[in-house]
Protein backbone atom coordinates (compact mmCIF):
# COMPACT_ATOMS: atom_id res chain seq x y z
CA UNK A 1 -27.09 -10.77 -35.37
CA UNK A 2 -23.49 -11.55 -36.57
CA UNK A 3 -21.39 -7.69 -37.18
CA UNK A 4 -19.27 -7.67 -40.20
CA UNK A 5 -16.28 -9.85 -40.70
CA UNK A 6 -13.64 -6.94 -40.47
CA UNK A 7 -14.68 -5.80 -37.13
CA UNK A 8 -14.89 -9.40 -35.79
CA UNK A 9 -11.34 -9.59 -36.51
CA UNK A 10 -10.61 -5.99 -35.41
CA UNK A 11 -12.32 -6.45 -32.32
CA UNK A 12 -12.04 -10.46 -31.64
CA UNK A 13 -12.71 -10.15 -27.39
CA UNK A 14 -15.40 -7.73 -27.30
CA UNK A 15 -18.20 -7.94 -25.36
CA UNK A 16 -21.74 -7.09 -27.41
CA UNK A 17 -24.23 -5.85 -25.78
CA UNK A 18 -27.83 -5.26 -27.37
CA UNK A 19 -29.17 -1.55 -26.70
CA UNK A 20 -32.84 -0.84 -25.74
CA UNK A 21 -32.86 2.36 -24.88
CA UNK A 22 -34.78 4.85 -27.11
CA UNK A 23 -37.16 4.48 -30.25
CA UNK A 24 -34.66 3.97 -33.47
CA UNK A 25 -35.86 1.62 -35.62
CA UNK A 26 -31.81 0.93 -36.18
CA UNK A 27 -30.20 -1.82 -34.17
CA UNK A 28 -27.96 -0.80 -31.91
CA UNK A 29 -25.31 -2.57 -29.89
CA UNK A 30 -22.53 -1.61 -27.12
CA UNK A 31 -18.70 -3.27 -27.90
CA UNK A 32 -16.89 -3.43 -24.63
CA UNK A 33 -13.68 -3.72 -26.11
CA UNK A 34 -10.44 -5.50 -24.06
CA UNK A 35 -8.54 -2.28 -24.01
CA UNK A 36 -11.69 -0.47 -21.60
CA UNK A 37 -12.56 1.40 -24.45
CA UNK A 38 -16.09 1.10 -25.81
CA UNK A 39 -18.06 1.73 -29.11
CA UNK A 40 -20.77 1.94 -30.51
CA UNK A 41 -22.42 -0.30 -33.83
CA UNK A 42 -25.28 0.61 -35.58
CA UNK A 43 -26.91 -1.24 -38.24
CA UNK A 44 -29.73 -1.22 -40.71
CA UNK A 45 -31.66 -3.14 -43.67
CA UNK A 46 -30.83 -1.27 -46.97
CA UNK A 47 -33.61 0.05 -48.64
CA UNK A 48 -35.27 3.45 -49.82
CA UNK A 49 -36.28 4.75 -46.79
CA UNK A 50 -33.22 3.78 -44.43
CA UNK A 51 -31.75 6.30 -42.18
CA UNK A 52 -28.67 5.50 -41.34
CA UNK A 53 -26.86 6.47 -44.28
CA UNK A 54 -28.44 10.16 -43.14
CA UNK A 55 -27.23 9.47 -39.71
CA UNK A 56 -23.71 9.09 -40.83
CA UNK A 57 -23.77 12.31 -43.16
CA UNK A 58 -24.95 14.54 -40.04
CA UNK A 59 -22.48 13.37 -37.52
CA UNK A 60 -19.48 13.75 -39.65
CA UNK A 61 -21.32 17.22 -40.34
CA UNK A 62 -21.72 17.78 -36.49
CA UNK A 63 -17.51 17.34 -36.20
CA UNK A 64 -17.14 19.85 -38.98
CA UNK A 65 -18.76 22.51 -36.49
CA UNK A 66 -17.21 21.30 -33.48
CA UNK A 67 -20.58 20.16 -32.23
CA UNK A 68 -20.24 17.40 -29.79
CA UNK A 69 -21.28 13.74 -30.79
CA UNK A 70 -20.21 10.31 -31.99
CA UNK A 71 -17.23 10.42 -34.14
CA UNK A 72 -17.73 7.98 -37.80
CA UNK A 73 -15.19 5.87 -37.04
CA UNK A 74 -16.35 3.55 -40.36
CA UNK A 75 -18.87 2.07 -42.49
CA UNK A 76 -19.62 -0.43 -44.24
CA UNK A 77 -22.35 -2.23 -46.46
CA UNK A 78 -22.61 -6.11 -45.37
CA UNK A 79 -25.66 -9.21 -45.93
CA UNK A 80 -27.69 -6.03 -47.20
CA UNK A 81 -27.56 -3.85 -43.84
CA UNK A 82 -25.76 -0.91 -43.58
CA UNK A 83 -23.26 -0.75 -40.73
CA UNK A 84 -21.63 2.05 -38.53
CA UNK A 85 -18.96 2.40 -36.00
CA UNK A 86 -18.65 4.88 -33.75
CA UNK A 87 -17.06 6.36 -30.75
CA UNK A 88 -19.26 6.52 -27.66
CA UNK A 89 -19.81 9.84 -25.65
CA UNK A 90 -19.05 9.72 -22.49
CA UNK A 91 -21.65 10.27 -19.71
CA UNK A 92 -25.08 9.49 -19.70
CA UNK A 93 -28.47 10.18 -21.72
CA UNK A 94 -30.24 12.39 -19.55
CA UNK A 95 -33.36 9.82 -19.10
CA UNK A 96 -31.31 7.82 -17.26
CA UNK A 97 -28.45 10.01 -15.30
CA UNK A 98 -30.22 9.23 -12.14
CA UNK A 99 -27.35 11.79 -10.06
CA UNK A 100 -29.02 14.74 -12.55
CA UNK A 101 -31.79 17.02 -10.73
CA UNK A 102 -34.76 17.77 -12.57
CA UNK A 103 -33.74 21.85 -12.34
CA UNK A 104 -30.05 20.47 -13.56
CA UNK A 105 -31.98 17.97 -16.74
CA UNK A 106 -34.22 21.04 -17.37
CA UNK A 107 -31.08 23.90 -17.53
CA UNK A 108 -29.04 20.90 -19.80
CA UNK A 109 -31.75 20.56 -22.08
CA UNK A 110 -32.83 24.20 -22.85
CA UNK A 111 -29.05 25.44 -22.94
CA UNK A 112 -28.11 23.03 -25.78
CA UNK A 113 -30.85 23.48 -27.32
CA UNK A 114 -31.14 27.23 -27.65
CA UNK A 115 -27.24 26.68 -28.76
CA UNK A 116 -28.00 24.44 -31.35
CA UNK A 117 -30.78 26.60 -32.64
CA UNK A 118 -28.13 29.60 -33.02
CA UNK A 119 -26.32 27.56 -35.54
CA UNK A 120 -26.37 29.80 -38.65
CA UNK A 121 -28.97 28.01 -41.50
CA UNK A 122 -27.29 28.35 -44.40
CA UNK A 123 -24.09 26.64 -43.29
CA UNK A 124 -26.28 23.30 -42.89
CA UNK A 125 -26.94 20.84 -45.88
CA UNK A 126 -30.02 19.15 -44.85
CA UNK A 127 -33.48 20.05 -45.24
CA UNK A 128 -35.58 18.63 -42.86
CA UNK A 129 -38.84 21.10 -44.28
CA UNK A 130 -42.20 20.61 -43.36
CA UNK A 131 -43.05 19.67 -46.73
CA UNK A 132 -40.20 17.27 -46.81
CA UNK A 133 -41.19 15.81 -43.50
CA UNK A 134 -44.98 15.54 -44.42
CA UNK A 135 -44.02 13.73 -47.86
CA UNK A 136 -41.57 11.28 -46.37
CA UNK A 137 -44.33 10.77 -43.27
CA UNK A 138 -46.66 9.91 -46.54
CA UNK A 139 -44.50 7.61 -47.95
CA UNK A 140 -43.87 5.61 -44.85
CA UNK A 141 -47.55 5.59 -44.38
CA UNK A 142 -47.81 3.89 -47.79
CA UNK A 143 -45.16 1.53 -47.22
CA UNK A 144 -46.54 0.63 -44.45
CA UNK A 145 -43.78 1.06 -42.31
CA UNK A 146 -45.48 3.11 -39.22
CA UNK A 147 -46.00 1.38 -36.12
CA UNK A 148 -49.82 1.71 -35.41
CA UNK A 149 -49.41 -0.30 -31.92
CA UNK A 150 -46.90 2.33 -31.08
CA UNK A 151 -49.36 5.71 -31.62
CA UNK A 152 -49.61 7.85 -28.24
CA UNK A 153 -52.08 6.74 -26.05
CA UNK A 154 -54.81 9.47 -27.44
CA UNK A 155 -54.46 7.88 -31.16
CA UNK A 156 -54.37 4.01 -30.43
CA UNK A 157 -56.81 1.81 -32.54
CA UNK A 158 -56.55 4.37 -35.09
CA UNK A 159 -55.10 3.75 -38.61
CA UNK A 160 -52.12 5.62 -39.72
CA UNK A 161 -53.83 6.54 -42.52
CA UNK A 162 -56.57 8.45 -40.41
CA UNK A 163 -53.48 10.20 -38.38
CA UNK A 164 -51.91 11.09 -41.33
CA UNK A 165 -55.30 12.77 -42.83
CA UNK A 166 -55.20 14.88 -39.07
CA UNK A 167 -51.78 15.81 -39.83
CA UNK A 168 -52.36 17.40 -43.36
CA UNK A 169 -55.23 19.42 -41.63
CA UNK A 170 -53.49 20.95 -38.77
CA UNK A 171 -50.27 22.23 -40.48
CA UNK A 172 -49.10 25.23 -38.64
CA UNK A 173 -49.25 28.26 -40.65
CA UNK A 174 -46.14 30.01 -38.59
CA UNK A 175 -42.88 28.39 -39.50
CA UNK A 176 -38.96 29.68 -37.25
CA UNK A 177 -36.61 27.66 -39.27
CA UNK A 178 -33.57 26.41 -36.86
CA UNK A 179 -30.72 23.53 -37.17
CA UNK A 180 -33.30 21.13 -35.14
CA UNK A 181 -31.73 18.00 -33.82
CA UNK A 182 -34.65 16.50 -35.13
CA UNK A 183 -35.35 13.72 -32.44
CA UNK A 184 -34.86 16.14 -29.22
CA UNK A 185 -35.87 13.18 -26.23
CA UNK A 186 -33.90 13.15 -23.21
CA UNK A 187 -32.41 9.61 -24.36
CA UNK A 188 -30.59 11.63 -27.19
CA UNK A 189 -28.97 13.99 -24.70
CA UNK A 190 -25.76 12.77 -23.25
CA UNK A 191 -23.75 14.10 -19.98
CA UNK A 192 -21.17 13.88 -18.16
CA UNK A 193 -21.45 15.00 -14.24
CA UNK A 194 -23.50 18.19 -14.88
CA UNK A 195 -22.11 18.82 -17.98
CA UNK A 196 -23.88 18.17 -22.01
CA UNK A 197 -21.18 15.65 -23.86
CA UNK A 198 -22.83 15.01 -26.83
CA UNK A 199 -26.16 14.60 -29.22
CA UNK A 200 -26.62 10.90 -30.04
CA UNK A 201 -29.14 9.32 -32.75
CA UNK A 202 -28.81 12.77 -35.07
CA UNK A 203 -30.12 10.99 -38.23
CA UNK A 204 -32.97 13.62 -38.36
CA UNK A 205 -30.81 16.47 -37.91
CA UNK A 206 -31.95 19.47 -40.20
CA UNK A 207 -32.95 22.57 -40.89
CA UNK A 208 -36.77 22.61 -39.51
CA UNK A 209 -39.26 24.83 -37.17
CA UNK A 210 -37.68 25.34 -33.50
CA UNK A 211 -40.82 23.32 -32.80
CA UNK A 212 -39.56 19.95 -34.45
CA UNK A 213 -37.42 19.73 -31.26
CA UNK A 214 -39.19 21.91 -28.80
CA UNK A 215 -42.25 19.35 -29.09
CA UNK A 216 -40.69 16.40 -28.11
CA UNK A 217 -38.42 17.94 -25.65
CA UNK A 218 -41.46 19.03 -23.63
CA UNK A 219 -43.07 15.32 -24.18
CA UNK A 220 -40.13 13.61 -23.09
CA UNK A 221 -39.65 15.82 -19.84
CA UNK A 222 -43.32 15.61 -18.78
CA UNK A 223 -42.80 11.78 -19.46
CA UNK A 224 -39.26 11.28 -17.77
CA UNK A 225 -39.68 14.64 -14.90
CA UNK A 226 -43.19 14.93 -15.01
CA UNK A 227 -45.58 17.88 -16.05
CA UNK A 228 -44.94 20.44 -13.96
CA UNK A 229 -41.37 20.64 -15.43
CA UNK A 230 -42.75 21.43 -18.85
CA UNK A 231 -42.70 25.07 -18.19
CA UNK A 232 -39.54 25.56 -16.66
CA UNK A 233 -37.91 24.04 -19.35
CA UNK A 234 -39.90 26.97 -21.87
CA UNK A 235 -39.07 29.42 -19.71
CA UNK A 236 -35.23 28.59 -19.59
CA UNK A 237 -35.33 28.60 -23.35
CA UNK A 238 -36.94 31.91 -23.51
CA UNK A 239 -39.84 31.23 -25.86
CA UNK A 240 -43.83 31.01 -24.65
CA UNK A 241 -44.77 27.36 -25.73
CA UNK A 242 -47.33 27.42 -28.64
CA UNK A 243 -49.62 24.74 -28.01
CA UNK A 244 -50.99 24.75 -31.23
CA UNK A 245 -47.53 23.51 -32.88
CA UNK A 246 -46.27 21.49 -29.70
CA UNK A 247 -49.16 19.22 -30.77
CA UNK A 248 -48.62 19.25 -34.49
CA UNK A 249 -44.99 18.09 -33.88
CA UNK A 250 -45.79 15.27 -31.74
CA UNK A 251 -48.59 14.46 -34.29
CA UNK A 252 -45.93 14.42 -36.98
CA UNK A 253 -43.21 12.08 -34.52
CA UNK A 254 -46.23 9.21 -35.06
CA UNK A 255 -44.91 8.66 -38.34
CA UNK A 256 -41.25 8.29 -37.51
């Protein structure tokens, strides 16, 4: 993939490196610039259900509140992609900070969370709504945009249309709106040492159910740590895990 034009010239010896890591549907890439410092490019086909244009709005929102995460450094619109530059935060994504404990991944994960979550509602712009969710989860059903080969192991050979039908007839009933990161998987957790540095891939980021991000928290531990961490983690956030809406919210991930 050839970047824009300006940041060829802007950044004429830097090395670009692909990024595999984690499920956007974005492409990503490292630039190892000459100077030691590195960014981050981001880049997606334009059309009506794109998310990076969303991703951009939330992380100059994150600065605003002194959250910690990639700082816009700028955008563009090139060969019908949209493009973002970033700053990269230091450390690494907790699936992959090898010199991290479980106990240590476990206390980093429920801390920031439970911070996050205490963000007051009404000073964040985005509705991320179960009924918002569910339509937009319809529409990329129709569009045939979700990945069917993809589905958790339970729901392979299934049709997304049959998932979806599941999903409109276990809606929760109990709803604790929180700012939700929105994509809550140890890849999207950054550190540094034994420290949180930053959220990464916020493009989901909204006001939601604590469950939007307690869900896949708990997924990704028991798939990164194991199951037997699952509990600790619930317990360091203080809430009893509801089973009924840990499932929901992974049900609803299938579509994104």
């Amino acid at each position: 993939m050839t970047i824009p034009k300006k940041w060829r010239e802007q950044f004429p010896t830097a090395l670009i490196e692909p990024q595999t890591i984690g499920e956007s549907g974005a492409d990503v890439f490292r630039l190892r610039c000459g100077n030691g410092e590195d960014l981050f490019l981001k880049s997606e086909p334009i059309g009506p259900l794109a998310e990076l244009p969303d991703e951009i709005e939330r992380l100059r929102w994150l600065r605003q509140w002194n959250l910690p995460g990639p700082a816009v450094l700028d955008v563009l619109t090139e060969n019908q992609r949209h493009w973002l530059l970033m700053s990269a935060v230091p450390g690494q994504d907790l699936a992959s900070a090898s010199d991290l404990s479980a106990p240590q991944v476990i206390r980093l994960v429920a801390t920031t969370l439970r911070g996050l979550h205490q963000v007051p509602i009404a000073q964040c712009p985005f509705d991320h709504s179960l009924e918002e969710r569910i339509a937009l989860a319809g529409h990329r059903v129709n569009a045939g945009l979700v990945d069917e080969t993809d589905f958790d192991d339970e729901r392979l050979g299934r049709t997304a249309k049959d998932v979806f039908a599941e999903l409109l007839s276990t809606r929760p009933a109990e709803h604790d709106r929180v700012v939700t990161h929105g994509d809550a998987c140890l890849p999207n957790f950054m550190a540094e040492g034994d420290h949180f540095s930053g959220f990464i891939d916020c493009g989901r980021l909204g006001i939601s159910d604590r469950y939007q991000d307690l869900a896949l928290a708990a997924r990704s531990i028991e798939r990164n740590l194991g199951p037997a961490w699952v509990a600790p983690f619930f317990e360091q956030y203080g809430v009893k895990p509801d089973e009924q809406r840990i499932t929901f919210y992974c049900l609803l991930d299938e579509f994104f």
